[in-house]
Protein backbone atom coordinates (compact mmCIF):
# COMPACT_ATOMS: atom_id res chain seq x y z
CA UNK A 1 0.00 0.00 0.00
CA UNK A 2 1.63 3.48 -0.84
CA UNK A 3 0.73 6.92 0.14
CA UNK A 4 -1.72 7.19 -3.00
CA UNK A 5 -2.98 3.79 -4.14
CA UNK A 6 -6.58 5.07 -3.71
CA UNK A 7 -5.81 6.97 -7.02
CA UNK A 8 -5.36 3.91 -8.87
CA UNK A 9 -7.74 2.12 -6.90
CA UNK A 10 -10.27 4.83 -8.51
CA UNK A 11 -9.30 4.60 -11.67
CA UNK A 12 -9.16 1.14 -11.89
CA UNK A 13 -12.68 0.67 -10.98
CA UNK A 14 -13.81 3.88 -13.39
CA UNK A 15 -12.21 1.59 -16.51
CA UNK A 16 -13.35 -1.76 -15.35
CA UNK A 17 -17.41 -0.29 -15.06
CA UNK A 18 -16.69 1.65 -18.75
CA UNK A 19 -15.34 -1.75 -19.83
CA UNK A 20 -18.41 -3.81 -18.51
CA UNK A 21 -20.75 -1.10 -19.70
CA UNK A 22 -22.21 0.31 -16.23
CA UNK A 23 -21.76 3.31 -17.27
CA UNK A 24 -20.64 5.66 -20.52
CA UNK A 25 -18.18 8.20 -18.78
CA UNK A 26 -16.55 8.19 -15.69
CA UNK A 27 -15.03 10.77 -13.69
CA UNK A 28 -11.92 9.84 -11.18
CA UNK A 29 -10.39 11.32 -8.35
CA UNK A 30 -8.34 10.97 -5.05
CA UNK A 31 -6.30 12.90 -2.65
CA UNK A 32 -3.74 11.98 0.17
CA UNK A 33 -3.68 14.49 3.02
CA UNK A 34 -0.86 14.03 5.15
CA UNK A 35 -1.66 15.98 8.09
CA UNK A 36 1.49 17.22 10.41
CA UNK A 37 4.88 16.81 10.02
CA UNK A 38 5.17 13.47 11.90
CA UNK A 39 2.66 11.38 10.04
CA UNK A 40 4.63 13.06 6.86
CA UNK A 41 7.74 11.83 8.30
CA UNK A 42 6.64 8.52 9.24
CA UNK A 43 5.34 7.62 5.56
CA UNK A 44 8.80 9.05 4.51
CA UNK A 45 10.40 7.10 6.50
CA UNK A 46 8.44 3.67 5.59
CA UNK A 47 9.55 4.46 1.49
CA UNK A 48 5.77 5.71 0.80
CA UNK A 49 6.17 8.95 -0.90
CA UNK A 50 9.13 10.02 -3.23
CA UNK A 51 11.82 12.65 -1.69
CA UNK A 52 10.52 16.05 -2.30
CA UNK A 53 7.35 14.94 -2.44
CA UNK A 54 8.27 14.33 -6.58
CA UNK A 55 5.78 12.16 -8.49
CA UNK A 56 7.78 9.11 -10.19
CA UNK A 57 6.84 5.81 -11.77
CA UNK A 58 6.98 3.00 -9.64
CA UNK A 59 6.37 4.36 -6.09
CA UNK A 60 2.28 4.20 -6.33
CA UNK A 61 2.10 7.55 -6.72
């Protein structure tokens, strides 16, 4: 689980109900709050989020 897997959680289940037909558009999104510095740090700490807070592939977010 990283720091934003509800972001691909969402948009896996937005293509998955265009794919089946439930629905004919689909709108997806998803936010991570990270709410004081220690519960930053901590998810830092555990490899969650990239250094600098930088999107890249491979990290979930």
């Amino acid at each position: 689980m990283t720091a934003c897997s509800s972001g691909a959680t969402a948009m896996h289940a937005a293509v998955t109900a265009l794919a089946r037909g439930d629905c004919d558009q689909a709108v997806v999104g998803a936010s991570t709050y990270l709410g004081s510095a220690q519960t930053s740090a901590g998810f830092a700490r555990l490899g969650v989020i990239s250094p600098g807070w930088a999107r890249r592939p491979g990290n979930g977010c």
